[in-house]
N, C-alpha and C. Protein backbone atom coordinates (compact mmCIF):
# COMPACT_ATOMS: atom_id res chain seq x y z
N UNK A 1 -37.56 19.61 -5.83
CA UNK A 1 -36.26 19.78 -5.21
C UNK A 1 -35.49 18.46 -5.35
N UNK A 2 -34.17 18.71 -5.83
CA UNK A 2 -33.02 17.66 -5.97
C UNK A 2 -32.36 17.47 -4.91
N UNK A 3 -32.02 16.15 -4.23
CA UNK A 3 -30.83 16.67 -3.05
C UNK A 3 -29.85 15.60 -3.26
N UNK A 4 -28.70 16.14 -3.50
CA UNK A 4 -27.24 15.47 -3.47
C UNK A 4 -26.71 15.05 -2.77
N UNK A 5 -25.98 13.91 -2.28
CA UNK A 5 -25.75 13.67 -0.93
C UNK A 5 -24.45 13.54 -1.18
N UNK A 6 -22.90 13.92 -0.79
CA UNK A 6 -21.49 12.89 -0.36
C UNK A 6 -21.04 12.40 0.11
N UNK A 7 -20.79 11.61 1.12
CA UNK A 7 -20.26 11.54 1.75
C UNK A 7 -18.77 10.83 1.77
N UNK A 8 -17.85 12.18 2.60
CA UNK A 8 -16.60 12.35 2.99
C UNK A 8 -15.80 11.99 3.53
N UNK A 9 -14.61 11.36 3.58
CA UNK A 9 -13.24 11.45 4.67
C UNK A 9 -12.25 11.94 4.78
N UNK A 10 -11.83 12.37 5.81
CA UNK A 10 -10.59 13.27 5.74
C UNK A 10 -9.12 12.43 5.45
N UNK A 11 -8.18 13.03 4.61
CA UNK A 11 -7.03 12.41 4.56
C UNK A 11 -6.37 11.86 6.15
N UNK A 12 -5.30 10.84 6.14
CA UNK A 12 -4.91 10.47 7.29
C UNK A 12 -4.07 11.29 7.14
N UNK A 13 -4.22 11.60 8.67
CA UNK A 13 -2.71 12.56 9.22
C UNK A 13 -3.55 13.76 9.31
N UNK A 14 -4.95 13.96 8.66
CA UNK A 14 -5.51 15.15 9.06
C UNK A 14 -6.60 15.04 10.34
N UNK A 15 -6.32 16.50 11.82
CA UNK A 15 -6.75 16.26 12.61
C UNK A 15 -8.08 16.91 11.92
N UNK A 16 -9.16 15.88 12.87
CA UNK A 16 -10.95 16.48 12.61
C UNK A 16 -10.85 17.88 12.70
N UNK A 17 -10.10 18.64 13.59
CA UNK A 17 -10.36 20.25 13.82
C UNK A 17 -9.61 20.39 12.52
N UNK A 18 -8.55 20.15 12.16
CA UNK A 18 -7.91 20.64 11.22
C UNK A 18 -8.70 20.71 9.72
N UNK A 19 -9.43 19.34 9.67
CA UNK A 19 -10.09 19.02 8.77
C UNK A 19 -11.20 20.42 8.25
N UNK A 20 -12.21 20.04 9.45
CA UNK A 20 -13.21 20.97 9.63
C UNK A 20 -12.87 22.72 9.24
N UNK A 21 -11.48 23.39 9.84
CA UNK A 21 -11.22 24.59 9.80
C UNK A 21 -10.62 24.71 8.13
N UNK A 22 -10.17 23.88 7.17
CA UNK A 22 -9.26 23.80 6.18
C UNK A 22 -10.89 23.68 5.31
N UNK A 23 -11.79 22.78 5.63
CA UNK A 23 -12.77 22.87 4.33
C UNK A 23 -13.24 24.03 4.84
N UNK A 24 -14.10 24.72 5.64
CA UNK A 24 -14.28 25.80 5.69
C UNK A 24 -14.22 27.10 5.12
N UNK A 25 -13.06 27.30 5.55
CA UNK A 25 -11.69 28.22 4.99
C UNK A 25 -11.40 28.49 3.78
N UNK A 26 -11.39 26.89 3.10
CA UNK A 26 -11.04 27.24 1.79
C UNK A 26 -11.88 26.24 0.84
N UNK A 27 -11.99 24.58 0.96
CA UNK A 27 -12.78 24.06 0.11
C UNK A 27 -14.23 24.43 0.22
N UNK A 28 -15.11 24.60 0.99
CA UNK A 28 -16.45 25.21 0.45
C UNK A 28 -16.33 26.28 -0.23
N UNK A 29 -15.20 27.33 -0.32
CA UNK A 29 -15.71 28.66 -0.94
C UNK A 29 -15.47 28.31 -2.50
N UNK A 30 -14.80 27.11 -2.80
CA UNK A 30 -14.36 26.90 -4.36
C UNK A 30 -15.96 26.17 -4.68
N UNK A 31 -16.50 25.04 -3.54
CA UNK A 31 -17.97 25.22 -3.59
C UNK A 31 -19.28 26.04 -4.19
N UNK A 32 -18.46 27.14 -3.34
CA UNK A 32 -19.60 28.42 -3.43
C UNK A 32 -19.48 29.17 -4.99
N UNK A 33 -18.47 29.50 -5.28
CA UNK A 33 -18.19 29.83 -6.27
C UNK A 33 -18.79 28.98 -7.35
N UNK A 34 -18.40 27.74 -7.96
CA UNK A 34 -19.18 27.37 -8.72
C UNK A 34 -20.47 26.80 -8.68
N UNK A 35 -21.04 26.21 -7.76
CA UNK A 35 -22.50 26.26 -7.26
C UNK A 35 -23.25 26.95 -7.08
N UNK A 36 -23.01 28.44 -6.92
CA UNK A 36 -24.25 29.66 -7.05
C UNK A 36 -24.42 29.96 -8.21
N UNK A 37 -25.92 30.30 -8.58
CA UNK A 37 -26.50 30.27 -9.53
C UNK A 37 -26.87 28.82 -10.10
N UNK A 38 -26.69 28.02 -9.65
CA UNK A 38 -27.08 26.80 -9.81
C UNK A 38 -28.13 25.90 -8.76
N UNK A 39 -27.05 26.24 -7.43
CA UNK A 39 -27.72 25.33 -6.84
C UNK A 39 -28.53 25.66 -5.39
N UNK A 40 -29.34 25.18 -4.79
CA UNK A 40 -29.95 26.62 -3.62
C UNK A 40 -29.92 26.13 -2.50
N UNK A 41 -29.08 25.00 -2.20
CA UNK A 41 -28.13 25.04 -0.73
C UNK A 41 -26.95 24.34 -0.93
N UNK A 42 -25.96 24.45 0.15
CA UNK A 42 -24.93 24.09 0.55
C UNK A 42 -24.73 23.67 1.60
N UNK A 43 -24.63 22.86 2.24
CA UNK A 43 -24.60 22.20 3.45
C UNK A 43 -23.67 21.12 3.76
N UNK A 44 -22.63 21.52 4.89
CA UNK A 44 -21.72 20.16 5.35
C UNK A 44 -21.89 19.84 6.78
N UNK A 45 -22.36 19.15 6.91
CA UNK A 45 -22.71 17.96 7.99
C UNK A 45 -21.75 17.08 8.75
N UNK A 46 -21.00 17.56 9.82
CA UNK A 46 -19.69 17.02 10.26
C UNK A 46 -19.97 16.01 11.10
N UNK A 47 -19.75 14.63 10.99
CA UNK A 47 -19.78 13.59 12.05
C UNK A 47 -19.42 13.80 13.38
N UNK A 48 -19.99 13.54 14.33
CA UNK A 48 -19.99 13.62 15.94
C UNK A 48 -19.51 12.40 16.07
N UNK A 49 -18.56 11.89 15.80
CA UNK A 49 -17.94 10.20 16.28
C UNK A 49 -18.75 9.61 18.13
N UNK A 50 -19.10 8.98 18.24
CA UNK A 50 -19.73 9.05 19.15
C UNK A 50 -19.57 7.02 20.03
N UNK A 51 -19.49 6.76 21.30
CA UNK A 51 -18.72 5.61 21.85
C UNK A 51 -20.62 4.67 20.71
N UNK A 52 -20.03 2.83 20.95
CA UNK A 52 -20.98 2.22 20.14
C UNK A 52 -21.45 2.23 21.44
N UNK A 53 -23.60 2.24 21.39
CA UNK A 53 -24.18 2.05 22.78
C UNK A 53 -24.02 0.69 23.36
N UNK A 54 -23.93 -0.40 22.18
CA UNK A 54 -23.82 -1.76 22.66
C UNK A 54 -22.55 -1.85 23.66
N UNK A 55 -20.92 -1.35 22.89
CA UNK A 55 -19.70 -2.08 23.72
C UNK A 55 -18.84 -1.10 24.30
N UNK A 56 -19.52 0.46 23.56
CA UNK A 56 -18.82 1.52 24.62
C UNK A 56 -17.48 1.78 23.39
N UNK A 57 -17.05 0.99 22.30
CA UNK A 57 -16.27 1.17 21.83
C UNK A 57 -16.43 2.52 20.87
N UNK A 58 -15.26 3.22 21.12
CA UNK A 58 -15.55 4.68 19.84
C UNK A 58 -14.43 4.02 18.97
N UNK A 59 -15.19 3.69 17.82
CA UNK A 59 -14.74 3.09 16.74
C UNK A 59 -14.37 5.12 15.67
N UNK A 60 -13.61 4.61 14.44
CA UNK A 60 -13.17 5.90 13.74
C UNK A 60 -14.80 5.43 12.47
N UNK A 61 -14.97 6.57 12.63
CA UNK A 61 -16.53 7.21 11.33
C UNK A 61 -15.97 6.61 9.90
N UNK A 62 -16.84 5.83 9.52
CA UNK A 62 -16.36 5.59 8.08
C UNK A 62 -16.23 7.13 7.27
N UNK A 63 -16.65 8.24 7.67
CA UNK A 63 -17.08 9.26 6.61
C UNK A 63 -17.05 10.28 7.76
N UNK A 64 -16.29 11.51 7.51
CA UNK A 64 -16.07 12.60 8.35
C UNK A 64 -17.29 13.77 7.91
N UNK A 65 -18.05 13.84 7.13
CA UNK A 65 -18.90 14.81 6.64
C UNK A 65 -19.69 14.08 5.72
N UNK A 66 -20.70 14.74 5.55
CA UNK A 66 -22.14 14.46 5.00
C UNK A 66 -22.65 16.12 4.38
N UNK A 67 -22.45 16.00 2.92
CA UNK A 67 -22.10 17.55 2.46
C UNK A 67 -23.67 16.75 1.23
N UNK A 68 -24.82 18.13 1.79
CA UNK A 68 -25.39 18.15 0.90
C UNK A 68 -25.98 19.59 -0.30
N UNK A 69 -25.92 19.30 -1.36
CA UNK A 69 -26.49 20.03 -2.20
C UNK A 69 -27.86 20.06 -2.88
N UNK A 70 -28.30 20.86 -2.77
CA UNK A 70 -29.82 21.12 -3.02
C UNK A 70 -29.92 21.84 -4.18
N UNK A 71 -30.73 21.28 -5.41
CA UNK A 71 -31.21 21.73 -6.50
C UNK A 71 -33.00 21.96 -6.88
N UNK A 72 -32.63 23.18 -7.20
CA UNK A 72 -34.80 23.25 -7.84
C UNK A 72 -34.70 22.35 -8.26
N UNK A 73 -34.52 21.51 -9.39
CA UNK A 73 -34.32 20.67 -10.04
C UNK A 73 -33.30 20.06 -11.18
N UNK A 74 -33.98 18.71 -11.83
CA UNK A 74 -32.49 17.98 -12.49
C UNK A 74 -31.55 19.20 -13.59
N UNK A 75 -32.66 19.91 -14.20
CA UNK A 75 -31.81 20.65 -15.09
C UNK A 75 -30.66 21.73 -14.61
N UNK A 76 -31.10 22.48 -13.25
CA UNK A 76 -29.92 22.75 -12.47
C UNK A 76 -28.87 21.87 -11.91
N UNK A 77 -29.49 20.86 -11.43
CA UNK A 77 -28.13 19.77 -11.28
C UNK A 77 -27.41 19.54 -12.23
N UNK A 78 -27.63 19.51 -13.61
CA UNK A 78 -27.55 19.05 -14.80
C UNK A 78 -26.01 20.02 -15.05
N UNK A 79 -26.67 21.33 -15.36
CA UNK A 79 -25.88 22.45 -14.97
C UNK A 79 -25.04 23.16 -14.52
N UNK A 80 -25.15 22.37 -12.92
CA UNK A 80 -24.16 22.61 -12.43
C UNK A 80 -23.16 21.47 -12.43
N UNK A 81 -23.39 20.49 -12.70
CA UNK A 81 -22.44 19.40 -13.41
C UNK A 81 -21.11 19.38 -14.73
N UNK A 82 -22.38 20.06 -15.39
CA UNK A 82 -21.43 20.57 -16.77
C UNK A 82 -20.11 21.86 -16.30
N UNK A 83 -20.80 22.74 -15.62
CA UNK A 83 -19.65 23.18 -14.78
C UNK A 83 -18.30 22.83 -14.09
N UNK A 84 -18.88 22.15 -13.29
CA UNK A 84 -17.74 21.38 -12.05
C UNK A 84 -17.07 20.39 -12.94
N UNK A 85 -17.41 19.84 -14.42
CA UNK A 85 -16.63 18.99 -15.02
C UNK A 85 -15.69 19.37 -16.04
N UNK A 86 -15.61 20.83 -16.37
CA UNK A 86 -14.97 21.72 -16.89
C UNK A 86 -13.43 21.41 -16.37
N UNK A 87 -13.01 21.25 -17.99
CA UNK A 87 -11.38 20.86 -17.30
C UNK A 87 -10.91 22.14 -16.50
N UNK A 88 -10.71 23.05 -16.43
CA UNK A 88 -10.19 23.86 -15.33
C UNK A 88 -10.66 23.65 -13.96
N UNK A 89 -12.05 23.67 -13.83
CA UNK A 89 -12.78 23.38 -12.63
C UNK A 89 -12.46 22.43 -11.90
N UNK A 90 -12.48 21.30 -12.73
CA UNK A 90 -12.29 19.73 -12.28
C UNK A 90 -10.88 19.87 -11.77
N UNK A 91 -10.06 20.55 -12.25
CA UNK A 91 -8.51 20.84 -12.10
C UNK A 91 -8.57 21.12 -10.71
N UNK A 92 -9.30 22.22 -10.38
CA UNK A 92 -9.08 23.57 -8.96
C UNK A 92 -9.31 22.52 -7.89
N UNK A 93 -11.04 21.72 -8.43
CA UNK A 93 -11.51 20.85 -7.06
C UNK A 93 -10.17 20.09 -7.01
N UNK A 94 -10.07 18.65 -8.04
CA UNK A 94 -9.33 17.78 -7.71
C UNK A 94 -8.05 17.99 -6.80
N UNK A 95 -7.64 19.56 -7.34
CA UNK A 95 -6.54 19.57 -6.64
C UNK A 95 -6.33 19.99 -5.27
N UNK A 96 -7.93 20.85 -4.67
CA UNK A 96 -7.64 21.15 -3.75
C UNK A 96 -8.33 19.68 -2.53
N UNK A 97 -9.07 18.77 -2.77
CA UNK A 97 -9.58 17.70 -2.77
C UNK A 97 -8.19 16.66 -1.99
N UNK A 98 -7.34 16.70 -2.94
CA UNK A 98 -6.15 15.86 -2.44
C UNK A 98 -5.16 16.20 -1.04
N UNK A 99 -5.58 17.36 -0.60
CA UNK A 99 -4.88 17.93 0.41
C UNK A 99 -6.08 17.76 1.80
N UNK A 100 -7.41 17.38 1.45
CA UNK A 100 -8.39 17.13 2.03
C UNK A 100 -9.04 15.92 2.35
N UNK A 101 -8.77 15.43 1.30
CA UNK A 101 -10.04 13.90 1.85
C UNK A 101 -9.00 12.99 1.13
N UNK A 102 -9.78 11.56 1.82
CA UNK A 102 -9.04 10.10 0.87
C UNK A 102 -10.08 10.47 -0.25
N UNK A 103 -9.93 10.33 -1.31
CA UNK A 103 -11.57 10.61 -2.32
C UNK A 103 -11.42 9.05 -2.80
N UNK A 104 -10.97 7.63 -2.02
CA UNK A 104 -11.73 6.87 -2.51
C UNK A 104 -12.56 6.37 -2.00
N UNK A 105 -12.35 7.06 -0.87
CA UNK A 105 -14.09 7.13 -0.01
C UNK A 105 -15.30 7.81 -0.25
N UNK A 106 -15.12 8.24 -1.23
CA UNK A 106 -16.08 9.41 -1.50
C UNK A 106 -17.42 8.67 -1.95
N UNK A 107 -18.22 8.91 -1.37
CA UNK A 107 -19.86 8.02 -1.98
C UNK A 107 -20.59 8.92 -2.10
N UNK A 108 -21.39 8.56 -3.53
CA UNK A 108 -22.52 9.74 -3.98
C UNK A 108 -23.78 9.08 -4.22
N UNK A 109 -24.59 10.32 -4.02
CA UNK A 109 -25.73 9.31 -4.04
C UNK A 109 -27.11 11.00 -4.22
N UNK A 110 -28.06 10.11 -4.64
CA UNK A 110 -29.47 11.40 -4.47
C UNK A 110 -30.46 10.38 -3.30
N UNK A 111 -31.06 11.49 -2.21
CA UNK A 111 -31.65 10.67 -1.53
C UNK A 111 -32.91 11.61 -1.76
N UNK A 112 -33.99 10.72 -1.20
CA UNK A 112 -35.33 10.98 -1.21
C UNK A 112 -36.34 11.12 0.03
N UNK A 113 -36.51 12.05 0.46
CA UNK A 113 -36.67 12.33 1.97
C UNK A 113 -38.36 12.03 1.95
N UNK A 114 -38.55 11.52 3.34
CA UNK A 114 -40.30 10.88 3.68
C UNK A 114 -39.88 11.20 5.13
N UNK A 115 -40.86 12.46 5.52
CA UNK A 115 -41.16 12.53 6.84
C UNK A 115 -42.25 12.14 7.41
N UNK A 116 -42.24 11.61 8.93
CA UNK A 116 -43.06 11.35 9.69
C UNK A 116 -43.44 12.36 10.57
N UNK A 117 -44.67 12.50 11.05
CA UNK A 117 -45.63 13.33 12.10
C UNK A 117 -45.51 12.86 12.84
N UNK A 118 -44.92 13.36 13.87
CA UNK A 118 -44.62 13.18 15.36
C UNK A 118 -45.68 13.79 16.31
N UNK A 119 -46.01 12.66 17.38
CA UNK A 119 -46.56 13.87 17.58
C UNK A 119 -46.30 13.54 19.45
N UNK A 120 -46.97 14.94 19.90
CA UNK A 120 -46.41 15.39 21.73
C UNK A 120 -46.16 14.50 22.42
């Protein structure tokens, strides 16, 4: 298993609810569309802005979402790459992208998960 990580910010001037109800609505399903058959999750992960425990200050989230994608593996990532970079494709995201996020915040990355046993 591959896992993709982004992480997101919303354009200024966009409220978090607004944010949240607008990718929803409409940017995950351009998601869905070209990521099935490729890739075997979809997942967006919305920041809980939350006060700092040290000064109490609620500072603004560097990153409004944490959107991950899950691949069997590289050759599906691979795949679904060659896709999403398709000048039309690249067209639909970019454009619907600009009405959504700053994208020069946008950070990508593959992470590598190690769990611990917890125990009672």
């Amino acid at each position: 298993m591959l896992k993709f990580v982004t992480l997101l910010k919303r354009r200024s001037g966009v409220s978090r609810d607004e944010f949240i109800d607008y990718y929803e609505r409409h940017h995950a399903q351009i998601g869905v569309k070209y990521l099935s058959g490729h890739a075997s999750r979809y997942v967006r992960r919305y920041v809980q802005p939350m006060p700092n425990p040290v000064t109490g200050i609620l500072d603004e989230p560097e990153h409004d979402v944490v959107m991950e994608i899950w691949f069997p593996d590289r050759a599906a990532f691979e795949a679904a790459m060659a896709r999403l970079t398709e000048p039309d494709v690249a067209a639909e995201i970019a454009e619907d992208e600009e009405r959504l996020f700053d994208r020069s915040k946008h950070r990508h990355f593959f992470v590598e998960e190690r769990e611990s046993v917890l125990r009672g």
